[in-house]
Protein backbone atom coordinates (compact mmCIF):
# COMPACT_ATOMS: atom_id res chain seq x y z
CA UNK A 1 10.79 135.86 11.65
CA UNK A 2 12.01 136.47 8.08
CA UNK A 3 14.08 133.09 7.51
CA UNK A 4 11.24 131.27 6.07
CA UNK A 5 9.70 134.00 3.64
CA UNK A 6 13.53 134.49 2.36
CA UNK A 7 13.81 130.51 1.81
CA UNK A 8 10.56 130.75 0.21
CA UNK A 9 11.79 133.41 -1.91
CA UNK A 10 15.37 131.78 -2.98
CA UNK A 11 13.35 128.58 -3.58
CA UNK A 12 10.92 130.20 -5.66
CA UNK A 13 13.67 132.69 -7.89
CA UNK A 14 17.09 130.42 -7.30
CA UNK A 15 20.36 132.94 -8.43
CA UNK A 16 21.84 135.25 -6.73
CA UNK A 17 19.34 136.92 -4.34
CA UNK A 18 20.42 140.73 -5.20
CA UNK A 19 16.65 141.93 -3.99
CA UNK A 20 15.69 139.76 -1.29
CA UNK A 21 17.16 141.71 1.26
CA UNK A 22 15.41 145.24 -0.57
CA UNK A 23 12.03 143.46 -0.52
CA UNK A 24 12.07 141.99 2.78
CA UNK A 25 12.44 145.82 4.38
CA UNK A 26 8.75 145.98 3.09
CA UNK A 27 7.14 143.55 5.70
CA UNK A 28 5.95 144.06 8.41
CA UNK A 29 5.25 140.84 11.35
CA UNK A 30 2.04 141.21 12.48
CA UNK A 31 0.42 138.42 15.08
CA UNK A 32 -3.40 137.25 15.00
CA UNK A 33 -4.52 135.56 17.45
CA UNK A 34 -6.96 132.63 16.57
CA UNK A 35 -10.31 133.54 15.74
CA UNK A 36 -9.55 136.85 14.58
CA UNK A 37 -10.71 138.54 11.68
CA UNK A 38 -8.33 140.33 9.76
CA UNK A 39 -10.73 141.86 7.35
CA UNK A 40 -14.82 141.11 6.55
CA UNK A 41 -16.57 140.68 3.51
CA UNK A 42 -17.51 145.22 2.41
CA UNK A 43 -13.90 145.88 4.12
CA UNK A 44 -10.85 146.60 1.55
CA UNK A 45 -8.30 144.33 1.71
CA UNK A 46 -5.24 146.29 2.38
CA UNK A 47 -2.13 144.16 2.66
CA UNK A 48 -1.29 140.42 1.23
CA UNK A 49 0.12 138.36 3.70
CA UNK A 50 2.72 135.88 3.99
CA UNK A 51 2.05 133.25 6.72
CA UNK A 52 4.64 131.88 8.72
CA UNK A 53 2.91 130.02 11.16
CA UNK A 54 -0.88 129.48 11.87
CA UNK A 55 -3.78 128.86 9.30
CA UNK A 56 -6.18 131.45 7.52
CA UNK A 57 -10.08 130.71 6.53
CA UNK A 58 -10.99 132.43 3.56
CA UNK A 59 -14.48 132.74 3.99
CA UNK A 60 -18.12 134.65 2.51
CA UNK A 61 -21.16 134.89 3.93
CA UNK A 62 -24.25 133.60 2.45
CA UNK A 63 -27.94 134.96 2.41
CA UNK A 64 -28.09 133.56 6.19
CA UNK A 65 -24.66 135.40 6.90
CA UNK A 66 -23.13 131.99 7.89
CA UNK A 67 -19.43 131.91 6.90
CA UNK A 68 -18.44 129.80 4.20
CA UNK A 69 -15.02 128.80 3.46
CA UNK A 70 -14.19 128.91 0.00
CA UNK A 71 -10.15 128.18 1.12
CA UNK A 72 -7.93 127.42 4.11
CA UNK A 73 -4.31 128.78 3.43
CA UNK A 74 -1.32 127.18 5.41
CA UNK A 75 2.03 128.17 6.64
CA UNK A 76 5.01 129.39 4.00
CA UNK A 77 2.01 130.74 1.57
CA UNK A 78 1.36 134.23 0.45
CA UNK A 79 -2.80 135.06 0.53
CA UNK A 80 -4.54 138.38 -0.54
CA UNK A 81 -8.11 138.98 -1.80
CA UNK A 82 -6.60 139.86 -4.86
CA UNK A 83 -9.18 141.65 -6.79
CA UNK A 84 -10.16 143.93 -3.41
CA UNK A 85 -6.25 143.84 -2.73
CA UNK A 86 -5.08 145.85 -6.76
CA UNK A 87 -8.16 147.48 -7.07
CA UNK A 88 -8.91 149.03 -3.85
CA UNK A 89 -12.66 148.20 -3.34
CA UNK A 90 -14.78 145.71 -1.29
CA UNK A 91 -13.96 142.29 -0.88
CA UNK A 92 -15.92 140.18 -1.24
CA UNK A 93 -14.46 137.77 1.28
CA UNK A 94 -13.21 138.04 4.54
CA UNK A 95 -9.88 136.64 6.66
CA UNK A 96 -9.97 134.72 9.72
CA UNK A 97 -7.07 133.22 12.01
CA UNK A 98 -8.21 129.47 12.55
CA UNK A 99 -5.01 129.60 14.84
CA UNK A 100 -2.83 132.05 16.55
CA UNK A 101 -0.60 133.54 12.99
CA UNK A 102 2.74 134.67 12.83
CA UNK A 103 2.08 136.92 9.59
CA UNK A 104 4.45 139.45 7.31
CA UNK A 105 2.14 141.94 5.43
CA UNK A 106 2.91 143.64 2.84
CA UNK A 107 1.01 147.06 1.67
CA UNK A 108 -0.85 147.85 -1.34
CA UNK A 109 1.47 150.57 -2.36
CA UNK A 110 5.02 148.63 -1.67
CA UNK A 111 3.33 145.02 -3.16
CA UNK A 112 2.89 147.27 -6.40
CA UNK A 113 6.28 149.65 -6.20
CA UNK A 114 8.35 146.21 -5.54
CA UNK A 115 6.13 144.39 -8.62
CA UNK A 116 7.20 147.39 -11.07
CA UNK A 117 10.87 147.57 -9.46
CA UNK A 118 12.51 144.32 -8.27
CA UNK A 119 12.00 141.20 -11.31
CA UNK A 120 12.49 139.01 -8.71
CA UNK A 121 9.33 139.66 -7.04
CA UNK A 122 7.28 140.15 -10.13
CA UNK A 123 8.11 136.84 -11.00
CA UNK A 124 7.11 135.29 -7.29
CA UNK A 125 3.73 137.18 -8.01
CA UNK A 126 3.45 135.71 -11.41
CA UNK A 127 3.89 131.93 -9.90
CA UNK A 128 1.86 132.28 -6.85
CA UNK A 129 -1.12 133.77 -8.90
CA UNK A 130 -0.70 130.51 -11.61
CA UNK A 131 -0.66 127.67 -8.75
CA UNK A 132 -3.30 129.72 -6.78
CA UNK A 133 -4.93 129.45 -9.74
CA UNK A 134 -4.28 126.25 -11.04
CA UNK A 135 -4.86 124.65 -7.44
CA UNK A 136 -8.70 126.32 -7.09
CA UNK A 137 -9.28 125.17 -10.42
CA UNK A 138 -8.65 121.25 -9.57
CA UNK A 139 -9.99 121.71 -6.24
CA UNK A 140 -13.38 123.10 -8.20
CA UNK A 141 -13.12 120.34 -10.57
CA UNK A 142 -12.62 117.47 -8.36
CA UNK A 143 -14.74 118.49 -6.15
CA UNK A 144 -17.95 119.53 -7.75
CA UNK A 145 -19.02 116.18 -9.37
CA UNK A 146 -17.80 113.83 -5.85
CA UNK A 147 -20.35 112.38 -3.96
CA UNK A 148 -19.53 112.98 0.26
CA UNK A 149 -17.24 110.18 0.63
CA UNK A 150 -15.41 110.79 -2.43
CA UNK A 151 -15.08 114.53 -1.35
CA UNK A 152 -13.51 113.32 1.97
CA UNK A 153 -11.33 111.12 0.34
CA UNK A 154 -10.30 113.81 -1.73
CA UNK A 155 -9.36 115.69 1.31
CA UNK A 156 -7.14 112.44 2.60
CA UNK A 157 -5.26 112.43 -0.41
CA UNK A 158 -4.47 116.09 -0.88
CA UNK A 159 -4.65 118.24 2.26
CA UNK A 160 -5.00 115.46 5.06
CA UNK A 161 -3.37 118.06 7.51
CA UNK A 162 -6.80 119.97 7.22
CA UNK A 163 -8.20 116.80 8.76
CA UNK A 164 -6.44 116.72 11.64
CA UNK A 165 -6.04 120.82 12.64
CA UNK A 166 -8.96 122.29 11.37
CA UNK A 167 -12.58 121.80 13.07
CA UNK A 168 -14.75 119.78 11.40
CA UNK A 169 -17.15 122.86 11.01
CA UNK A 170 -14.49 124.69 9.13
CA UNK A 171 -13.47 121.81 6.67
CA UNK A 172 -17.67 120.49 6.68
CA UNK A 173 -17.61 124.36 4.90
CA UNK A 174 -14.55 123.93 2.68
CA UNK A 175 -16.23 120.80 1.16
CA UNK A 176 -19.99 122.32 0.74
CA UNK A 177 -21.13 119.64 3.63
CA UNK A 178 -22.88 119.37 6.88
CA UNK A 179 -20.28 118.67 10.13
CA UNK A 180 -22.75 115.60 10.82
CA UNK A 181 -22.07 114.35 7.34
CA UNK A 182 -18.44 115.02 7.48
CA UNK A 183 -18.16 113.03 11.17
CA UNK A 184 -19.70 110.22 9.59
CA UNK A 185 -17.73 110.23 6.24
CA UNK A 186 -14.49 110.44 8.45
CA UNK A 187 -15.54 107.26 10.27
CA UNK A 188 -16.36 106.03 6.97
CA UNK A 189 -12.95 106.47 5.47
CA UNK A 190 -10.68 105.63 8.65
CA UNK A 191 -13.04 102.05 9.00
CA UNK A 192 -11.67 101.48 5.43
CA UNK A 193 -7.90 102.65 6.15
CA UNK A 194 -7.44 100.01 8.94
């Protein structure tokens, strides 16, 4: 259960290793099954999570308490709601399993004792929170200013796995569409592709 966080570790800080071992001892496997939520929009995020197999929805609820995804987070990622997660207060978003997860969670408490204690893990934080960052940013940009067929394209070219795993209810969400619009922009796109 631990081989891929450790390979995503060595990838991420190549050398010797000296800490993995130490930091691993801090996870715990936990198993959602799909549909669950791990935590709702009021609840304190307690743990960040490293996903081994399965899919999370990252998700708020609007003024009709619908959910709407703001992210969908794949296998060999780490996901937290970060500002709930440090800080200790309300989320503002909620978790759900889109598929049964194989999941290592990490506390509040160790994330920060391992942060102040093993470099090696500071650093992992450091580069997950820059292309976390860094990929919302161009998802935000690309996608704000695309018309619905341009928006599903966009999905094609850069996560076409959500395409083909994810209901079109959940990804109709992720791009600010209807699941009627998205059907039809899908048909759209695959005419074109063949």
């Amino acid at each position: 259960m631990f081989q891929q966080i450790e390979a995503y570790i060595r990838k991420a800080v190549p050398g010797n290793g000296q800490g993995i071992n130490f930091v691993l001892t801090h996870f715990k496997v936990e198993r959602a099954k799909a549909r669950t939520l791990l935590f709702q929009p009021g609840d304190i995020c307690r743990h960040c999570y490293f996903i081994n197999k399965g899919c999370l929805q990252i998700y708020q609820l609007d003024s009709k308490g619908d959910m709407q995804t703001r992210d969908i987070i794949l296998e060999n990622n780490f996901v937290t709601s970060l500002d709930s997660f440090l800080h200790a207060k309300p989320s503002l978003e909620g978790f759900k399993a889109l598929e049964t997860c194989d999941l290592l969670t990490i506390s509040r408490d160790s994330f920060l004792q391992l942060n102040e204690t093993v470099p090696e893990f500071a650093r992992i934080y450091k580069s997950n929170l820059e292309n976390y960052f860094a990929g919302t940013v161009q998802k935000i940009n690309s996608l704000m200013a695309m018309n619905t067929d341009e928006k599903v394209r966009w999905l094609f070219e850069n996560r076409p796995d959500l395409l083909t795993r994810i209901s079109n209810k959940v990804v109709a969400s992720y791009l600010g569409i209807a699941p009627a619009t998205l059907s039809r922009a899908k048909a759209r796109l695959f005419k074109t592709l063949t």
